[in-house]
PDB file of N, CA and C in Angstrom:
ATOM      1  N   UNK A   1       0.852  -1.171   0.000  1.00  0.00           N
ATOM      2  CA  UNK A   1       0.000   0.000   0.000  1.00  0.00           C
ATOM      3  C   UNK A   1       0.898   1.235   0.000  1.00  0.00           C
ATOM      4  N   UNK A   2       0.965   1.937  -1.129  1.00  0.00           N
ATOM      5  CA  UNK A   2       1.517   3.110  -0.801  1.00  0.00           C
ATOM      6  C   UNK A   2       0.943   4.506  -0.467  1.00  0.00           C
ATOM      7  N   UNK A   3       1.529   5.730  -0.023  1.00  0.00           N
ATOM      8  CA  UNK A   3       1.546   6.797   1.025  1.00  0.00           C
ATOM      9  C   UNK A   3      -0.143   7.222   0.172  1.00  0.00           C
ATOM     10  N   UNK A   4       0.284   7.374  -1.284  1.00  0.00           N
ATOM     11  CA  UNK A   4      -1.036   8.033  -1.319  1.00  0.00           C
ATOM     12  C   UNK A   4      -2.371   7.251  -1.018  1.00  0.00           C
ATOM     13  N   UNK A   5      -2.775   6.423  -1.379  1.00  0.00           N
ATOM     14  CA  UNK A   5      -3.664   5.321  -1.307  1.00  0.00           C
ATOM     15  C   UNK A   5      -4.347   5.458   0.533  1.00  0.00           C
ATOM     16  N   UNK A   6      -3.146   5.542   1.331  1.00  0.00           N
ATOM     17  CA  UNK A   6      -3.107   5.566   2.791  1.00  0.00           C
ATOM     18  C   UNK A   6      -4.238   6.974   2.979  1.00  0.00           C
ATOM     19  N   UNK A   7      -3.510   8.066   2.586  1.00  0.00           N
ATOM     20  CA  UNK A   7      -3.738   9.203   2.485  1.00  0.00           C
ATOM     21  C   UNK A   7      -5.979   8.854   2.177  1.00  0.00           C
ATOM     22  N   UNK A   8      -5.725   8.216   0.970  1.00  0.00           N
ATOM     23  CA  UNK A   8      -7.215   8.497   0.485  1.00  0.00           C
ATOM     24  C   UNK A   8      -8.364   7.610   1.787  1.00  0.00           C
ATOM     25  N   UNK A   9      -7.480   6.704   2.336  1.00  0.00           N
ATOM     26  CA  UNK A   9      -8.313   5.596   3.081  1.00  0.00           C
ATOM     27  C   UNK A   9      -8.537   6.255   4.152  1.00  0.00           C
ATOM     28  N   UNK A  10      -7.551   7.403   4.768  1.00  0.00           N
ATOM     29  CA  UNK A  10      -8.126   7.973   5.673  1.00  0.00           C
ATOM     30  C   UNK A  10      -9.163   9.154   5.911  1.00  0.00           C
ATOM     31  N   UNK A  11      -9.062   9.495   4.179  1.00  0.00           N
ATOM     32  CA  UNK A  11      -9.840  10.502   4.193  1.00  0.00           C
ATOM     33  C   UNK A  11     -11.654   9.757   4.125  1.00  0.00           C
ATOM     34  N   UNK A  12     -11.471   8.747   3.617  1.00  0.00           N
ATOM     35  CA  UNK A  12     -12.864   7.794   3.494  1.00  0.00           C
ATOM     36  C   UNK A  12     -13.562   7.492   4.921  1.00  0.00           C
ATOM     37  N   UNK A  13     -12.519   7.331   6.006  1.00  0.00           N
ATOM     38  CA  UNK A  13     -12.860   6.792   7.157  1.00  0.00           C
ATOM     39  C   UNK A  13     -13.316   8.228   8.153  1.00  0.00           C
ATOM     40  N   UNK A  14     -13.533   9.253   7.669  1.00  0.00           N
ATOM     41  CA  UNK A  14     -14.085  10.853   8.110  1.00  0.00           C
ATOM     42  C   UNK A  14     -12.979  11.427   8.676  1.00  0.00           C
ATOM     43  N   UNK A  15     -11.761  10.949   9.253  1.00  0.00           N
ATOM     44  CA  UNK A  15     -10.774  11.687  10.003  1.00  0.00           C
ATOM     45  C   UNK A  15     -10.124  12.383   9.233  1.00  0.00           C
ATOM     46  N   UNK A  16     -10.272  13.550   8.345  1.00  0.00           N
ATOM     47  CA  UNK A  16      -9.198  14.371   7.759  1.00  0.00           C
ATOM     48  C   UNK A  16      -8.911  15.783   7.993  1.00  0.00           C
ATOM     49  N   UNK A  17      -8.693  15.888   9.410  1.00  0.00           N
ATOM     50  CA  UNK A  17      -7.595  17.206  10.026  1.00  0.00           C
ATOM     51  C   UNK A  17      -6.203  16.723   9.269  1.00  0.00           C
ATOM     52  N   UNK A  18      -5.696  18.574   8.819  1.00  0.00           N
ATOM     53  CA  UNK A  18      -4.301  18.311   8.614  1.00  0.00           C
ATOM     54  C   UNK A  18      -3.742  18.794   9.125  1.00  0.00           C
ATOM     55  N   UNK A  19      -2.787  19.344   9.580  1.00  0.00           N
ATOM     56  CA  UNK A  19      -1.901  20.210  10.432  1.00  0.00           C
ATOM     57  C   UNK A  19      -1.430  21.148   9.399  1.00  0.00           C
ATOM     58  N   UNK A  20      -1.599  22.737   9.506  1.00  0.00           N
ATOM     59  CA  UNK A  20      -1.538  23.128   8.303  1.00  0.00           C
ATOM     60  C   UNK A  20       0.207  23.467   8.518  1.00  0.00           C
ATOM     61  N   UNK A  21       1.003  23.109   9.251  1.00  0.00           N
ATOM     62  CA  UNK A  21       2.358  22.778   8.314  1.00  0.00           C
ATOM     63  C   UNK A  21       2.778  21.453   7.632  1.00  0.00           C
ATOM     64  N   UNK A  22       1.414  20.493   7.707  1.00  0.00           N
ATOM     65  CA  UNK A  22       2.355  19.625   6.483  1.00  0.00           C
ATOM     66  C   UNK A  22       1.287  19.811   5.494  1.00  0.00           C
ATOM     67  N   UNK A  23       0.419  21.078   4.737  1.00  0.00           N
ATOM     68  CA  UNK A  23      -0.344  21.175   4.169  1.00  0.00           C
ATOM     69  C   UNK A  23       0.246  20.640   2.501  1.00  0.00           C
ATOM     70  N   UNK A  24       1.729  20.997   2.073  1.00  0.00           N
ATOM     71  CA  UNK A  24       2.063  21.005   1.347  1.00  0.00           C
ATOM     72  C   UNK A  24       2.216  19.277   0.753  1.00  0.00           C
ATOM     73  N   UNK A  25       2.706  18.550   1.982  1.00  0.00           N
ATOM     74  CA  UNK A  25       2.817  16.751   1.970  1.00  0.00           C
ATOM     75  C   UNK A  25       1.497  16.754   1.271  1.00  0.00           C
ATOM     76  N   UNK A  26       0.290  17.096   2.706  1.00  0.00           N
ATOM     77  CA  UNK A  26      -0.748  16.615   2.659  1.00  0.00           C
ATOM     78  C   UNK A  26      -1.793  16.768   1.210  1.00  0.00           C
ATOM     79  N   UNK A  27      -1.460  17.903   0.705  1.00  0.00           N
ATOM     80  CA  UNK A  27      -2.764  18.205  -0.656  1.00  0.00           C
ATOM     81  C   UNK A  27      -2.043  19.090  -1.507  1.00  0.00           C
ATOM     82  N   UNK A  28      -0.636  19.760  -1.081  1.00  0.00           N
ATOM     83  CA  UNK A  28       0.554  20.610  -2.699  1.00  0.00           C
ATOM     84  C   UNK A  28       0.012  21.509  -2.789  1.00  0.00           C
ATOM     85  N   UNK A  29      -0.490  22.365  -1.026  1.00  0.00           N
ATOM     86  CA  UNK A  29      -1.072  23.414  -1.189  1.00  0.00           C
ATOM     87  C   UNK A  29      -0.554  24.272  -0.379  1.00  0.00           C
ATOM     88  N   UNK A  30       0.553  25.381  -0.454  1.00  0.00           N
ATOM     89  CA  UNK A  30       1.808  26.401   0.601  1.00  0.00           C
ATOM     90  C   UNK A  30       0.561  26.330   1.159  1.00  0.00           C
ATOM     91  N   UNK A  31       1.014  26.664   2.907  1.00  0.00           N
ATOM     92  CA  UNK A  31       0.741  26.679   4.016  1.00  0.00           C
ATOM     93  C   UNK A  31       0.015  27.993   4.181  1.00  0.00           C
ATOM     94  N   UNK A  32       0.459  29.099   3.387  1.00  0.00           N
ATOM     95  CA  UNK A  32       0.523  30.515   2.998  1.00  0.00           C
ATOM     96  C   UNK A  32      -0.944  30.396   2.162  1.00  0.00           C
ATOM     97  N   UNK A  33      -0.702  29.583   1.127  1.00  0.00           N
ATOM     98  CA  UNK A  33      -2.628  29.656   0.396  1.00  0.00           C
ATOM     99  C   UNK A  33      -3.309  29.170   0.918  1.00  0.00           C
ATOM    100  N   UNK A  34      -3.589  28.179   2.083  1.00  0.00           N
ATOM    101  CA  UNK A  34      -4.565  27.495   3.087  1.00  0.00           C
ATOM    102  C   UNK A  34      -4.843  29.131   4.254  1.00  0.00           C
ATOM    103  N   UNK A  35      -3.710  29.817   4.276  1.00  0.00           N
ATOM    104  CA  UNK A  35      -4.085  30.773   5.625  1.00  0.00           C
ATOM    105  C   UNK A  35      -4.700  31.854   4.879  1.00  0.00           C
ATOM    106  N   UNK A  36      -4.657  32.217   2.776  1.00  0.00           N
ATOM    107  CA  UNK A  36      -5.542  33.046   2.881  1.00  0.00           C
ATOM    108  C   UNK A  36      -6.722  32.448   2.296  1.00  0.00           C
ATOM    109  N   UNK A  37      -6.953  31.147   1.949  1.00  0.00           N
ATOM    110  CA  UNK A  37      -8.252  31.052   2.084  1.00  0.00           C
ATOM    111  C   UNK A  37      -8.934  30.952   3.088  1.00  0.00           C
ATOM    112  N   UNK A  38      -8.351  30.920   4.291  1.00  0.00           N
ATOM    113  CA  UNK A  38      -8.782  30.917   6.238  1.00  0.00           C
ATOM    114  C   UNK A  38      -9.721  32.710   5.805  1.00  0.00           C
ATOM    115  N   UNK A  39      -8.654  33.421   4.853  1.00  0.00           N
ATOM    116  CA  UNK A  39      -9.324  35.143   5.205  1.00  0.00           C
ATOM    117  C   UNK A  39     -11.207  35.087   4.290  1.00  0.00           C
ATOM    118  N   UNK A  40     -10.426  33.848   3.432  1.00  0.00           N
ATOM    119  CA  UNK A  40     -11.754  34.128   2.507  1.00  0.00           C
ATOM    120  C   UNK A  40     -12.981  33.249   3.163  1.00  0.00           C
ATOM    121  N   UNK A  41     -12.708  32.541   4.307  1.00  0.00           N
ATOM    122  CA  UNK A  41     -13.918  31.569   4.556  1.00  0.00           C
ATOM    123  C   UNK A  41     -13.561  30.600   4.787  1.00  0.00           C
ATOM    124  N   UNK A  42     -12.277  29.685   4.358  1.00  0.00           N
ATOM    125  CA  UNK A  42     -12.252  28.594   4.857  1.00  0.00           C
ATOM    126  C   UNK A  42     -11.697  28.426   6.146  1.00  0.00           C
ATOM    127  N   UNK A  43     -12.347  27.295   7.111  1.00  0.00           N
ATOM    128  CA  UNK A  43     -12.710  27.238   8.728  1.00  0.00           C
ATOM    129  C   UNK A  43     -11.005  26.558   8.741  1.00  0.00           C
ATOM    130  N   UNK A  44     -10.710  27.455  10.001  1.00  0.00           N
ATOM    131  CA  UNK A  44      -8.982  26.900  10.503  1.00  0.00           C
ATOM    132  C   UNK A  44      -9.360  26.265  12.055  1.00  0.00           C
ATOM    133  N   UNK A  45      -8.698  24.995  12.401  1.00  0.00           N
ATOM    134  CA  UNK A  45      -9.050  24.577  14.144  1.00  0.00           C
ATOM    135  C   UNK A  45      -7.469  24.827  14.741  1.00  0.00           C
ATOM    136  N   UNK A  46      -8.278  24.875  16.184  1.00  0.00           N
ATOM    137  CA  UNK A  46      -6.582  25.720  16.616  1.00  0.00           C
ATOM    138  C   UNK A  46      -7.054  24.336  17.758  1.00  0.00           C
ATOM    139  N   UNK A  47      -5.755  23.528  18.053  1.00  0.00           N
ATOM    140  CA  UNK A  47      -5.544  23.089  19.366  1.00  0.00           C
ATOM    141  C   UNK A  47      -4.156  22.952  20.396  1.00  0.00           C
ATOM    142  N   UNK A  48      -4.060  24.486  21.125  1.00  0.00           N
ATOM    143  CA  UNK A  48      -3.124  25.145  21.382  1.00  0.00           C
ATOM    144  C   UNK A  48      -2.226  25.389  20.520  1.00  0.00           C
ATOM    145  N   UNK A  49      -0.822  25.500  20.253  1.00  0.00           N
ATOM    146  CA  UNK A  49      -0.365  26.064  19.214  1.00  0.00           C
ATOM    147  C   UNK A  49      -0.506  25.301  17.353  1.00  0.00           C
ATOM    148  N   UNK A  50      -0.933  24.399  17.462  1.00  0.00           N
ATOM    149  CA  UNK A  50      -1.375  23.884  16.364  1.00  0.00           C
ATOM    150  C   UNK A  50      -2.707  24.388  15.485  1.00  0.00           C
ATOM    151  N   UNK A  51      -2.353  24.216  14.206  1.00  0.00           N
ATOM    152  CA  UNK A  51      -3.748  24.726  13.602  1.00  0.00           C
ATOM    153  C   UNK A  51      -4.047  23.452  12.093  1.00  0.00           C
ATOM    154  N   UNK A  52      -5.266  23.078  11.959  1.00  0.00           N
ATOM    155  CA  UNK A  52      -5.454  22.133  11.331  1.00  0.00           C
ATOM    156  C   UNK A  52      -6.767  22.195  10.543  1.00  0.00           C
ATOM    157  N   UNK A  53      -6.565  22.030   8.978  1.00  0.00           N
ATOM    158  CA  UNK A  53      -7.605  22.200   8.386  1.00  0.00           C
ATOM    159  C   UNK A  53      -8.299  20.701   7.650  1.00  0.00           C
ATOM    160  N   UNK A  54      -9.675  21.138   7.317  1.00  0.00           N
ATOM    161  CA  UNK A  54     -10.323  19.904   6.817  1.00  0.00           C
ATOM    162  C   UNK A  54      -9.973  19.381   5.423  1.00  0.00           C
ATOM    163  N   UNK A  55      -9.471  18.374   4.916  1.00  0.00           N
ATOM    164  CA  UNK A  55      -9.323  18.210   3.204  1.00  0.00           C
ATOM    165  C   UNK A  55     -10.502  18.308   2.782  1.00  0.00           C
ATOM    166  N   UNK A  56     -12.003  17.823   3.296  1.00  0.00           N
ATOM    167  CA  UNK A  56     -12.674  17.648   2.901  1.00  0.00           C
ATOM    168  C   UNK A  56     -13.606  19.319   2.288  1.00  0.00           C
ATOM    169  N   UNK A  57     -13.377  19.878   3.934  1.00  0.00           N
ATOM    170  CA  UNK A  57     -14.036  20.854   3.335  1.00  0.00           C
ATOM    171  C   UNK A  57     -13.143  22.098   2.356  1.00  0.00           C
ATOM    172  N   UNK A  58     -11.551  21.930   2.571  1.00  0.00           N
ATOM    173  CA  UNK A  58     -10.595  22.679   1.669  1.00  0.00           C
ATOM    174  C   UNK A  58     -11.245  21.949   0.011  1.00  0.00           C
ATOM    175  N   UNK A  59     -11.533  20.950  -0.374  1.00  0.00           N
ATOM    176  CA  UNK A  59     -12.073  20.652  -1.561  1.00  0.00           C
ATOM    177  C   UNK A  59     -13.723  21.006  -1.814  1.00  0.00           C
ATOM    178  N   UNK A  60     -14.097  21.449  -0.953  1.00  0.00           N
ATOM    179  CA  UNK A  60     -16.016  21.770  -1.224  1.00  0.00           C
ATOM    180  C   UNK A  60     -15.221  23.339  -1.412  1.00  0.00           C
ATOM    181  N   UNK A  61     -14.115  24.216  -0.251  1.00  0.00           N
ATOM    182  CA  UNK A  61     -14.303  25.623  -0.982  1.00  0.00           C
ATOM    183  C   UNK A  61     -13.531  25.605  -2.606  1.00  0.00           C
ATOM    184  N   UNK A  62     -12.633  24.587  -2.214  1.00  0.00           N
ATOM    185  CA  UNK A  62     -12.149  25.252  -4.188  1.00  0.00           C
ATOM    186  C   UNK A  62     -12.981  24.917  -4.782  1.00  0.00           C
ATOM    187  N   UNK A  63     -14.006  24.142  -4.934  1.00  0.00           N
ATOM    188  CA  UNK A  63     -14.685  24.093  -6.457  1.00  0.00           C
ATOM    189  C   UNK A  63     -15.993  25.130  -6.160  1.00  0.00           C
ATOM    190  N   UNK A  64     -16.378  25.267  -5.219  1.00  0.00           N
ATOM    191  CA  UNK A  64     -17.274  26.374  -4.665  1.00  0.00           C
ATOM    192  C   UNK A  64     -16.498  27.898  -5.070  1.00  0.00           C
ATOM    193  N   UNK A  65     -15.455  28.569  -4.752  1.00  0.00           N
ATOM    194  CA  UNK A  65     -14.904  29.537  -5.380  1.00  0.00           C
ATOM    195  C   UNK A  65     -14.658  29.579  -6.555  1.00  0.00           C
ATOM    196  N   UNK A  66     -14.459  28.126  -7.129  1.00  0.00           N
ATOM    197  CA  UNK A  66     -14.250  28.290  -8.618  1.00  0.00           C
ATOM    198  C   UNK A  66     -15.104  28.703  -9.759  1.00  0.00           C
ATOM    199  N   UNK A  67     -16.153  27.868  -9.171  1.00  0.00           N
ATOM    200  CA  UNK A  67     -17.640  28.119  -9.844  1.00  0.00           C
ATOM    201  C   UNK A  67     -18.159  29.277  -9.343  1.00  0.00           C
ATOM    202  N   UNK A  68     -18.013  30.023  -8.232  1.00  0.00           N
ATOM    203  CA  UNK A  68     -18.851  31.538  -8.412  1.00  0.00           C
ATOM    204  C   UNK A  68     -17.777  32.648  -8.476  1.00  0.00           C
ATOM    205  N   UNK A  69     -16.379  32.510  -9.128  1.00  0.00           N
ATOM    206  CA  UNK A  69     -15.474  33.205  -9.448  1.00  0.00           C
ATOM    207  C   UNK A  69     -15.883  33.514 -11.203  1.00  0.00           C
ATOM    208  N   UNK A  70     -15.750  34.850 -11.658  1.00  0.00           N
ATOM    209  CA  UNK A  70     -15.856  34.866 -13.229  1.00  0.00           C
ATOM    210  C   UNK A  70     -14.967  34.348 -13.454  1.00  0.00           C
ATOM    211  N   UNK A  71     -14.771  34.071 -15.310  1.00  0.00           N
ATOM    212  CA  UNK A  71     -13.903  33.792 -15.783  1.00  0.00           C
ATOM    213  C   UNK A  71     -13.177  34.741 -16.016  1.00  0.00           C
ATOM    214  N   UNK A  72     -11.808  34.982 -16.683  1.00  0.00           N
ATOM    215  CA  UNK A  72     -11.600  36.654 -16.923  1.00  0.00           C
ATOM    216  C   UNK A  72     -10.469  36.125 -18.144  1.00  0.00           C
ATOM    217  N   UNK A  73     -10.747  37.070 -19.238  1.00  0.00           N
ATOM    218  CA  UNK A  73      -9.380  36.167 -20.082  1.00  0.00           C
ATOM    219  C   UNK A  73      -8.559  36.381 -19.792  1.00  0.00           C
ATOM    220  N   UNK A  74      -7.116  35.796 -20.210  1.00  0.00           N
ATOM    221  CA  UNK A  74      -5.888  36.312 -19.927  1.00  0.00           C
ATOM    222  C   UNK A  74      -5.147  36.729 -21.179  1.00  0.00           C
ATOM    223  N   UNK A  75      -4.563  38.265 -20.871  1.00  0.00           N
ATOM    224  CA  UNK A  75      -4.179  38.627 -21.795  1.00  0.00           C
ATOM    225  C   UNK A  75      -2.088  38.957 -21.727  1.00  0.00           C
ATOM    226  N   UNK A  76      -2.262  38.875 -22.882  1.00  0.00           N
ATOM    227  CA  UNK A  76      -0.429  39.162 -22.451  1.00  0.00           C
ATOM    228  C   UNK A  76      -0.225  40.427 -23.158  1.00  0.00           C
ATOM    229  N   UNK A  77       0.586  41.195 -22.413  1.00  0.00           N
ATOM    230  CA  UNK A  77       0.912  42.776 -22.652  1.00  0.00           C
ATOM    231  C   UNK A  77       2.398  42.514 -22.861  1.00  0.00           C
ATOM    232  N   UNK A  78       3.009  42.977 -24.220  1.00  0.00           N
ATOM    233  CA  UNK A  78       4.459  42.437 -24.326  1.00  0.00           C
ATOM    234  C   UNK A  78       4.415  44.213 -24.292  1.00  0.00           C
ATOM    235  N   UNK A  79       5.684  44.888 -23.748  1.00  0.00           N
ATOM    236  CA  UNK A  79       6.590  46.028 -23.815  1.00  0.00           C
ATOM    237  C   UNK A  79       7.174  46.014 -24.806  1.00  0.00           C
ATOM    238  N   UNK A  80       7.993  46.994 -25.376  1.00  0.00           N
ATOM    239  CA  UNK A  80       9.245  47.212 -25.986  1.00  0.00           C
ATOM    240  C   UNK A  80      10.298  46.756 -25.419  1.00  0.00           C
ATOM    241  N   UNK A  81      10.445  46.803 -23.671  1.00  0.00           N
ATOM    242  CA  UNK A  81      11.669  46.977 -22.858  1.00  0.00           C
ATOM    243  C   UNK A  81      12.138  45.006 -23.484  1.00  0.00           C
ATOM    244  N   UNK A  82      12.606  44.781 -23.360  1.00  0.00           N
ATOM    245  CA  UNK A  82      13.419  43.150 -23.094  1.00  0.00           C
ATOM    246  C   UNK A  82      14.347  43.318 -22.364  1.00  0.00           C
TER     247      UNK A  82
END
């Protein structure tokens, strides 16, 4: 059985607090973009100096922000300067 597989079995079995310094192991997401989606809404648990977020519900807000975020095109602005 390897790490990821582990990873998914525990998320099946309801226990998925992460500790948001191994956010990056846990889901390849800086520790830094979990604390500002904490500003935008997503719920942070503190138990004493530790802080730990849900995978489950970190995946209901991204596709929830995604879908009521516009689209916006992207455009590229080249300068003269090089």
């Amino acid at each position: 059985m390897n790490d990821n597989s582990f990873k998914h079995s525990q998320r099946r079995q309801g226990f998925d607090l992460v500790r948001l310094s191994h956010s990056k192991e846990a889901v390849d997401i800086c520790s830094n973009t979990i604390r500002a989606f904490n500003r935008e809404g997503l719920a942070l648990y503190r138990k004493g100096r530790a802080v730990f977020f849900s995978i489950n519900e970190l995946e209901m807000f991204i596709k929830t922000r995604s879908a009521t975020r516009p689209q916006s095109s992207v455009r590229e602005e080249v300068s003269g300067d090089c």
